[in-house]
N, C-alpha and C. Protein backbone atom coordinates (compact mmCIF):
# COMPACT_ATOMS: atom_id res chain seq x y z
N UNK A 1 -11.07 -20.63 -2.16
CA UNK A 1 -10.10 -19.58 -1.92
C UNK A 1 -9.49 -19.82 -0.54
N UNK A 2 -8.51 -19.78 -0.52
CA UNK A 2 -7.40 -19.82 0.69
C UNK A 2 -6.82 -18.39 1.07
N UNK A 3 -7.23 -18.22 2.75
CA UNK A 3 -6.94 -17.55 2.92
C UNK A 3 -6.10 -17.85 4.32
N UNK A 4 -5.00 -16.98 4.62
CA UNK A 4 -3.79 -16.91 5.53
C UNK A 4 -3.87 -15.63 6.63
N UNK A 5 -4.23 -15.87 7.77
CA UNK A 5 -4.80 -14.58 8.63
C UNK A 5 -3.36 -14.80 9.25
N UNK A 6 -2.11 -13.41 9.22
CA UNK A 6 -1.31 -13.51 10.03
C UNK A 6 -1.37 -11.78 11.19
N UNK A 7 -0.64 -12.53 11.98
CA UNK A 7 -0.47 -11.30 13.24
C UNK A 7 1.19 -11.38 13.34
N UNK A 8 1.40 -10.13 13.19
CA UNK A 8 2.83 -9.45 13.65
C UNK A 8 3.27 -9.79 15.09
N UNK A 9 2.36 -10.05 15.53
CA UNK A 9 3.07 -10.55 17.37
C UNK A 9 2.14 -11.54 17.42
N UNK A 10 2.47 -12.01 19.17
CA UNK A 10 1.77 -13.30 19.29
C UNK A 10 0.30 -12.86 19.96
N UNK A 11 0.23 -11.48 20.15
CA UNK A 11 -1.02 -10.52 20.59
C UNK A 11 -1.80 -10.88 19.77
N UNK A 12 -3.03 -11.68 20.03
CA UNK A 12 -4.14 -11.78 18.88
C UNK A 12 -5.27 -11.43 19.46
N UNK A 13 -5.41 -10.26 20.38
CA UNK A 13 -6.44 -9.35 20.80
C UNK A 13 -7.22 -8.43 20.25
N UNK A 14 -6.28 -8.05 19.26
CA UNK A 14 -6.54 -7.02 18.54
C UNK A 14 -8.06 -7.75 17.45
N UNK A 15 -9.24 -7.13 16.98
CA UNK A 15 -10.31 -6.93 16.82
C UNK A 15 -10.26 -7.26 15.02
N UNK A 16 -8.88 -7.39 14.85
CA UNK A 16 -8.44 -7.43 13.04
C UNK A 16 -7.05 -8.44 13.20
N UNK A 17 -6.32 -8.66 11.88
CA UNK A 17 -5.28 -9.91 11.40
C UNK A 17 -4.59 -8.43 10.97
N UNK A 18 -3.20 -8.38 11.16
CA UNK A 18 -2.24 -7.39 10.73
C UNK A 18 -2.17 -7.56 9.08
N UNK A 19 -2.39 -8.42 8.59
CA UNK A 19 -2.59 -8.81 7.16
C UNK A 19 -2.90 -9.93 6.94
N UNK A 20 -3.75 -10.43 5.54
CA UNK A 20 -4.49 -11.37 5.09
C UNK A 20 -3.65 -11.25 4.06
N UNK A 21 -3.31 -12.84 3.23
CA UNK A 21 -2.87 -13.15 2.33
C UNK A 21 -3.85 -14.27 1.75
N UNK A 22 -4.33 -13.77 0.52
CA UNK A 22 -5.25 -14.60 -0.55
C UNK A 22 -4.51 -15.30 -1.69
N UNK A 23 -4.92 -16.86 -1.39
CA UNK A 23 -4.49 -17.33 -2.37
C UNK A 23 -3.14 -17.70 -2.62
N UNK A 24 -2.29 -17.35 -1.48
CA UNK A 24 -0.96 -16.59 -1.76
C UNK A 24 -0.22 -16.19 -2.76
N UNK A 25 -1.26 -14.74 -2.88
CA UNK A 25 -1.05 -14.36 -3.85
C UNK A 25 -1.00 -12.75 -3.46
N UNK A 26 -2.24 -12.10 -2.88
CA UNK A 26 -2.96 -11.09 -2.65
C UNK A 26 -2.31 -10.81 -0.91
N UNK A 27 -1.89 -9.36 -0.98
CA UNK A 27 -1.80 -9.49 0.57
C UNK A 27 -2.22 -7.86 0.96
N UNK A 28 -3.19 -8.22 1.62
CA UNK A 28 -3.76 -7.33 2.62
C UNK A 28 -3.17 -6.50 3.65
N UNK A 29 -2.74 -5.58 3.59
CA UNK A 29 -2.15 -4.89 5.21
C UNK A 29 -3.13 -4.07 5.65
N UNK A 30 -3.16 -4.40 7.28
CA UNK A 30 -4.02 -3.08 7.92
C UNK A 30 -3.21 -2.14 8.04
N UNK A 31 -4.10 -0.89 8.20
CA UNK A 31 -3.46 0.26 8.73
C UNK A 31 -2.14 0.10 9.52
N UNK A 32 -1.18 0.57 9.15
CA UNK A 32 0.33 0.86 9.40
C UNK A 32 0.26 2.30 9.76
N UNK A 33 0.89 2.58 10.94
CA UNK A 33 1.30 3.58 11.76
C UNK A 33 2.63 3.98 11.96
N UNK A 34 3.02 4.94 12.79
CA UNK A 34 4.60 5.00 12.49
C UNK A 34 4.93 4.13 13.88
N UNK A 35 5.62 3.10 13.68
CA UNK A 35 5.88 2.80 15.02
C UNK A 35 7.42 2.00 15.03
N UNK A 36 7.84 1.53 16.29
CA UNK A 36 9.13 0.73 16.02
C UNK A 36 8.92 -1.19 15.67
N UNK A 37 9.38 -1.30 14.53
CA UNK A 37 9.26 -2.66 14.67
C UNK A 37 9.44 -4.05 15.58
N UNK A 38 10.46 -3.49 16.41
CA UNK A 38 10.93 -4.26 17.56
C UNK A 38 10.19 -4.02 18.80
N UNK A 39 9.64 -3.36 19.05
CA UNK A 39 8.96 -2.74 20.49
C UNK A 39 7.24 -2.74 20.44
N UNK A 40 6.63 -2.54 19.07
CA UNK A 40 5.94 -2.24 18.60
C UNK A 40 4.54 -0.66 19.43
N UNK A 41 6.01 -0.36 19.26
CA UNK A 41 5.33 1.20 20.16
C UNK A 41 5.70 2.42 19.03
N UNK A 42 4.56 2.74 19.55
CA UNK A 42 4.35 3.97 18.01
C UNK A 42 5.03 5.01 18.78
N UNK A 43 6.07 5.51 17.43
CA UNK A 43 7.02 6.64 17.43
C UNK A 43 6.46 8.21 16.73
N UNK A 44 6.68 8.97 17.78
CA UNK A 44 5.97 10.19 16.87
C UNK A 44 7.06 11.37 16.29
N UNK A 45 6.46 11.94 15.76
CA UNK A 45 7.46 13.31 14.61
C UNK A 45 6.13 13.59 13.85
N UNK A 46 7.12 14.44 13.19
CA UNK A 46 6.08 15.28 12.11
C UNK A 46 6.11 14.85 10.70
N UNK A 47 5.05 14.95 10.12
CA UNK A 47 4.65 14.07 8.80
C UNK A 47 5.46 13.66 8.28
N UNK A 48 6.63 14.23 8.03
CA UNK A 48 7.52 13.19 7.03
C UNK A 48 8.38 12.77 7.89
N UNK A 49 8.70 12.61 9.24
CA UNK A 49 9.33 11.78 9.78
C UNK A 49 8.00 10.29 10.02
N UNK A 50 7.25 10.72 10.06
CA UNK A 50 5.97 9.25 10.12
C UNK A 50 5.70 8.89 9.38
N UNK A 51 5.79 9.17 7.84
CA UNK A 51 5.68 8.99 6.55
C UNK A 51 6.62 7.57 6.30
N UNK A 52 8.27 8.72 6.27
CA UNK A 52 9.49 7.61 6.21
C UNK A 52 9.08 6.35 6.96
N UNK A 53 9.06 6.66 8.43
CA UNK A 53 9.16 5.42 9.18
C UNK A 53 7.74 4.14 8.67
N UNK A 54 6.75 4.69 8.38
CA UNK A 54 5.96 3.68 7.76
C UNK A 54 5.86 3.08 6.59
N UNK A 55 6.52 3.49 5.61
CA UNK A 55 6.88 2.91 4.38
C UNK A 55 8.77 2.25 4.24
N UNK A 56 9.15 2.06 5.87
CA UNK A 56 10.19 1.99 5.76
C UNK A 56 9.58 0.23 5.82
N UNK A 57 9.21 0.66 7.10
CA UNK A 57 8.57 -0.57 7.97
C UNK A 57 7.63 -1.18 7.16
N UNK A 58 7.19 -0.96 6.28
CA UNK A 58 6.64 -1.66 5.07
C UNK A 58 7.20 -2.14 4.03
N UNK A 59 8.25 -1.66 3.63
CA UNK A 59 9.56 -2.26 2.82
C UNK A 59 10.20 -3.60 3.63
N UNK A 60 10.24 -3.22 4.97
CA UNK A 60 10.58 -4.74 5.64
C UNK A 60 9.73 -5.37 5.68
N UNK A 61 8.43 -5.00 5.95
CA UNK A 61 7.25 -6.86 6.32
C UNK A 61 6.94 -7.26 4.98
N UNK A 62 6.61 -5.95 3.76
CA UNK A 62 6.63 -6.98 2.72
C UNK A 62 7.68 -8.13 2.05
N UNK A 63 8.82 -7.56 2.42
CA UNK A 63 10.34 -8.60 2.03
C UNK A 63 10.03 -9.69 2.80
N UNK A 64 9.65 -9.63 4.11
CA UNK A 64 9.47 -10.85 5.03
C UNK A 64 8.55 -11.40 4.32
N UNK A 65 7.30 -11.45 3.93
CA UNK A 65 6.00 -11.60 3.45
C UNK A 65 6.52 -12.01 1.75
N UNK A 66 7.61 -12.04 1.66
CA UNK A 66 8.10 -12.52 -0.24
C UNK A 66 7.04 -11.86 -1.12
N UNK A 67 7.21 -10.07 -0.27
CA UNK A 67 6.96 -9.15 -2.14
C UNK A 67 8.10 -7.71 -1.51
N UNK A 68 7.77 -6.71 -2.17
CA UNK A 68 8.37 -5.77 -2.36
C UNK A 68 7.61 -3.98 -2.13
N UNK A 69 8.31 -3.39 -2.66
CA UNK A 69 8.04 -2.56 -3.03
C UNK A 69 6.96 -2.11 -4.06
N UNK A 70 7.89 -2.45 -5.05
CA UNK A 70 7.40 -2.33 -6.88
C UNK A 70 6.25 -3.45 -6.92
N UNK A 71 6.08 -4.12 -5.60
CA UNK A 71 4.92 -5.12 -5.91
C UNK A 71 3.10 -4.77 -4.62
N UNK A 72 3.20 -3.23 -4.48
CA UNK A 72 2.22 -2.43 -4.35
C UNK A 72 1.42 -1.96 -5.37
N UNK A 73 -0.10 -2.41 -5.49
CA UNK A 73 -1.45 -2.21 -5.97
C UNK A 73 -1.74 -1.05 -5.61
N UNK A 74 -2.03 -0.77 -4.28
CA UNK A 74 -2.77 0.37 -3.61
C UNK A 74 -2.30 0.80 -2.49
N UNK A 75 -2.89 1.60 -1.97
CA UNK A 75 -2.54 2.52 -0.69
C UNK A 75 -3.66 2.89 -0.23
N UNK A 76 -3.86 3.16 0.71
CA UNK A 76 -4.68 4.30 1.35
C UNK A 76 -3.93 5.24 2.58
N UNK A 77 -4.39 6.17 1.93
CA UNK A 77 -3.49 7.07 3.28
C UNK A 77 -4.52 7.82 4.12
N UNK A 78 -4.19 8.08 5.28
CA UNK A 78 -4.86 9.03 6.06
C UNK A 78 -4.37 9.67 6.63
N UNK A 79 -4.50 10.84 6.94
CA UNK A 79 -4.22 11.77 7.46
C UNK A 79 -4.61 12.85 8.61
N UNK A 80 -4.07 13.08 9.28
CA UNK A 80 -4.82 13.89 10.25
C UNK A 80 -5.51 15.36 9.98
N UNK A 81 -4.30 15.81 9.64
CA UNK A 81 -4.02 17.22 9.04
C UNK A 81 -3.78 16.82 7.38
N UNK A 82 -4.94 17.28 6.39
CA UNK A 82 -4.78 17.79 5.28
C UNK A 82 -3.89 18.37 4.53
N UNK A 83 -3.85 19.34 5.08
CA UNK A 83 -2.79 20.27 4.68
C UNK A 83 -1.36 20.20 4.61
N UNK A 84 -0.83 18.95 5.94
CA UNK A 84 0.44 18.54 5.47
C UNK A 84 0.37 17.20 4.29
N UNK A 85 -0.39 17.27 3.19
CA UNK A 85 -0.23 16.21 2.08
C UNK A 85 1.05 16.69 1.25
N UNK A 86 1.61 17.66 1.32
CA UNK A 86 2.57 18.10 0.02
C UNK A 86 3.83 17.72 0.69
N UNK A 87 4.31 18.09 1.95
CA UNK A 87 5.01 16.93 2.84
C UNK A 87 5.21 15.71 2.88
N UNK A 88 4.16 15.48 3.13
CA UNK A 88 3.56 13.98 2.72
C UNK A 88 4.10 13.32 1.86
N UNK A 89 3.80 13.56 0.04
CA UNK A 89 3.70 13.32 -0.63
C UNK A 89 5.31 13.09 -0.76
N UNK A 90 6.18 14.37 -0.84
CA UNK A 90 7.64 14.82 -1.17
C UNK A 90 8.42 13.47 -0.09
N UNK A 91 7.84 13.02 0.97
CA UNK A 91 8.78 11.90 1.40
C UNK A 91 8.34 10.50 0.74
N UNK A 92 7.05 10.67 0.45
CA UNK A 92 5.93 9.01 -0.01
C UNK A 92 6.89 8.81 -1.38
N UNK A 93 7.03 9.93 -2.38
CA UNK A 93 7.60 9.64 -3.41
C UNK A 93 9.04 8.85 -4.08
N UNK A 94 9.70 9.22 -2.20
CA UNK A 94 11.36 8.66 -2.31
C UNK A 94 11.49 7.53 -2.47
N UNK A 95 9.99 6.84 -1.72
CA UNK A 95 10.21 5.31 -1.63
C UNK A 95 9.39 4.23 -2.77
N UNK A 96 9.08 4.86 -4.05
CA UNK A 96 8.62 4.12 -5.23
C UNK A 96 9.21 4.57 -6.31
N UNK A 97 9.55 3.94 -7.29
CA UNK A 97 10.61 3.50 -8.34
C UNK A 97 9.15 4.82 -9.33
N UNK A 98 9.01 5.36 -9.96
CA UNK A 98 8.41 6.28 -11.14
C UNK A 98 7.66 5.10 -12.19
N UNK A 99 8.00 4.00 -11.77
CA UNK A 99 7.78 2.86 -12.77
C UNK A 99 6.51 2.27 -11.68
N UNK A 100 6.73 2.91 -11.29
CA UNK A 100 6.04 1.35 -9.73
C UNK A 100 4.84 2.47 -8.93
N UNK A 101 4.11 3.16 -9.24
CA UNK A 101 4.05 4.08 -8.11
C UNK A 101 2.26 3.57 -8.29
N UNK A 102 1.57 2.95 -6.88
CA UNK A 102 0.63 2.54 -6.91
C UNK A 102 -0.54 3.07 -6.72
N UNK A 103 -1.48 2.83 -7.07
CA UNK A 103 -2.88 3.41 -7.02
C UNK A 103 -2.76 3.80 -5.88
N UNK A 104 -4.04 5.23 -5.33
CA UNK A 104 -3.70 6.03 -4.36
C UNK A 104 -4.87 6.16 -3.55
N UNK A 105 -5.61 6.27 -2.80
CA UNK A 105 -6.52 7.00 -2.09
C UNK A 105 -6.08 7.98 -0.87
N UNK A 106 -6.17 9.61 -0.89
CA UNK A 106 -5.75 10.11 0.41
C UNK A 106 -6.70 10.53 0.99
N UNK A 107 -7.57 11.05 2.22
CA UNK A 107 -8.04 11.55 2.62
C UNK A 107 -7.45 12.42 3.73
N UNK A 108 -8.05 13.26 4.74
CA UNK A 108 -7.77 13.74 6.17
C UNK A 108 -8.75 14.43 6.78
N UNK A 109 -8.28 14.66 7.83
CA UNK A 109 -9.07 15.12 9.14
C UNK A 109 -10.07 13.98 9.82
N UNK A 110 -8.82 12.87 10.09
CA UNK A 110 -9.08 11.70 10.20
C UNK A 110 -8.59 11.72 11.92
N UNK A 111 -9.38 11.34 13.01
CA UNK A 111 -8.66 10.87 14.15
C UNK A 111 -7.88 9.71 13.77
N UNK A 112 -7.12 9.89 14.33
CA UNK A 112 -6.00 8.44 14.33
C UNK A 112 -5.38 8.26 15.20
N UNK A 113 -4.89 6.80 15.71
CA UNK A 113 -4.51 6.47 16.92
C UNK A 113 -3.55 7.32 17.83
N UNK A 114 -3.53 7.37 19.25
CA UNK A 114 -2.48 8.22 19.97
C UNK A 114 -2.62 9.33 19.24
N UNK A 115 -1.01 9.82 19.13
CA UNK A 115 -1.02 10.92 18.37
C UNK A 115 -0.64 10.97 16.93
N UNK A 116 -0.87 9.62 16.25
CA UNK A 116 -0.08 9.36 15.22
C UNK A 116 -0.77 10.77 13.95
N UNK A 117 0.07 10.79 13.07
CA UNK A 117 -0.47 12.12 11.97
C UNK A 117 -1.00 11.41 10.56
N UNK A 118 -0.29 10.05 10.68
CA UNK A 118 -0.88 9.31 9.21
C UNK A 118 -0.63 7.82 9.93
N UNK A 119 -1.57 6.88 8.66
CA UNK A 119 -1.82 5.66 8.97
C UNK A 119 -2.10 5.12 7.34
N UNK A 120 -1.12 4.18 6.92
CA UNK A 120 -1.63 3.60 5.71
C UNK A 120 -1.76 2.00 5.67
N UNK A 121 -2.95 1.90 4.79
CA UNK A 121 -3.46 0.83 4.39
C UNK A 121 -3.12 0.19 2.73
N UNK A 122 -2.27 -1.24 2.76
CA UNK A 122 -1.95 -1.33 2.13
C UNK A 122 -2.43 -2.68 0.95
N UNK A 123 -2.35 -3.13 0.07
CA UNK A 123 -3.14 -4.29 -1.36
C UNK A 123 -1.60 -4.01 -2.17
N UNK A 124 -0.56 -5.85 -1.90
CA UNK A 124 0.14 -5.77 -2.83
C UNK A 124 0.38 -7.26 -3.23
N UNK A 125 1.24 -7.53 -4.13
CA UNK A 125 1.14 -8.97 -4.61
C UNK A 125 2.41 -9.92 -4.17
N UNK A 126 2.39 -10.74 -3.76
CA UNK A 126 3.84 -11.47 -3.47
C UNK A 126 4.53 -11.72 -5.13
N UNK A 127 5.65 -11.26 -5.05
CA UNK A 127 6.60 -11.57 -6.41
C UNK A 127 6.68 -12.43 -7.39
N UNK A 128 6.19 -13.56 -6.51
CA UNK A 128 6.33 -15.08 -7.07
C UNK A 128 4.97 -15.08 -7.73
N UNK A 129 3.62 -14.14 -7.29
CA UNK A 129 2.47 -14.62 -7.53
C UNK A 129 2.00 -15.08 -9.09
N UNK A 130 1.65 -16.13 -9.43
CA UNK A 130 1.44 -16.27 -10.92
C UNK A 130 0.13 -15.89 -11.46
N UNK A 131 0.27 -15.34 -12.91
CA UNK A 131 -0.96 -14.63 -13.11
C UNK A 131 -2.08 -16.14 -13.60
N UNK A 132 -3.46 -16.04 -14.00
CA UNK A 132 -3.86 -14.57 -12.94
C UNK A 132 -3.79 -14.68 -11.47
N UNK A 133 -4.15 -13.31 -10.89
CA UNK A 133 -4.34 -13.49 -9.60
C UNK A 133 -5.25 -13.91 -9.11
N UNK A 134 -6.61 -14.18 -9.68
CA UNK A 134 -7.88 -14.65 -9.20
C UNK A 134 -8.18 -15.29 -10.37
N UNK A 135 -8.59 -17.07 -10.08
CA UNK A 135 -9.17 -17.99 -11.14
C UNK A 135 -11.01 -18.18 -11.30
């Protein structure tokens, strides 16, 4: 098995790989925060402004990364506050096709970095990947 440890910057301090790609096939994202892609400084608002911005910013690294959207397995979400999940949810929903909408895990009352309010963790497939995914 081949595996591809990449980092989003040339910072390789950090204690984890911003995503693992298996096989190139399988791709791993760590926890995603709301932050700016260019600066890489986390931007704050309230749940569905951190929502948008992290599934925006995930629509771009997976395109960079040759998958998509519609080519999300899983999620994990976390949350700080519980209670804003219906928020949550009402912005998470804009950005998957009704056809496409991937396995879920949410939890909360999660510390999370700075002041961020959510952080997701992501399992999706590059486009091209040919089945199966694991021989």
């Amino acid at each position: 098995m081949k595996n591809d440890y990449i980092y989003f910057t040339d910072d390789k301090s950090a204690p984890y790989s911003d995503m693992v790609v298996v096989n190139d096939k399988m791709m791993f994202l760590s926890g995603l925060v709301s932050e700016d892609l260019t600066t890489r400084e986390e931007v704050y608002g309230d749940i569905t402004f951190e929502t948008k911005r992290i599934l925006d910013n995930l629509a771009v690294l997976l395109e960079r990364y040759g998958s998509d959207m519609d080519h999300i397995v899983r999620i994990e979400v976390l949350l700080k506050d519980f209670s804003e999940k219906g928020e949550m949810n009402a912005e998470y929903m804009k950005h998957f096709s009704p056809e496409h909408v991937p396995a879920r895990l949410c939890y909360g009352g999660v510390d999370l970095a700075g002041e961020c309010r959510i952080e997701m963790a992501v399992i999706a497939t590059k486009k091209d990947a040919p089945d199966p995914i694991f021989k």
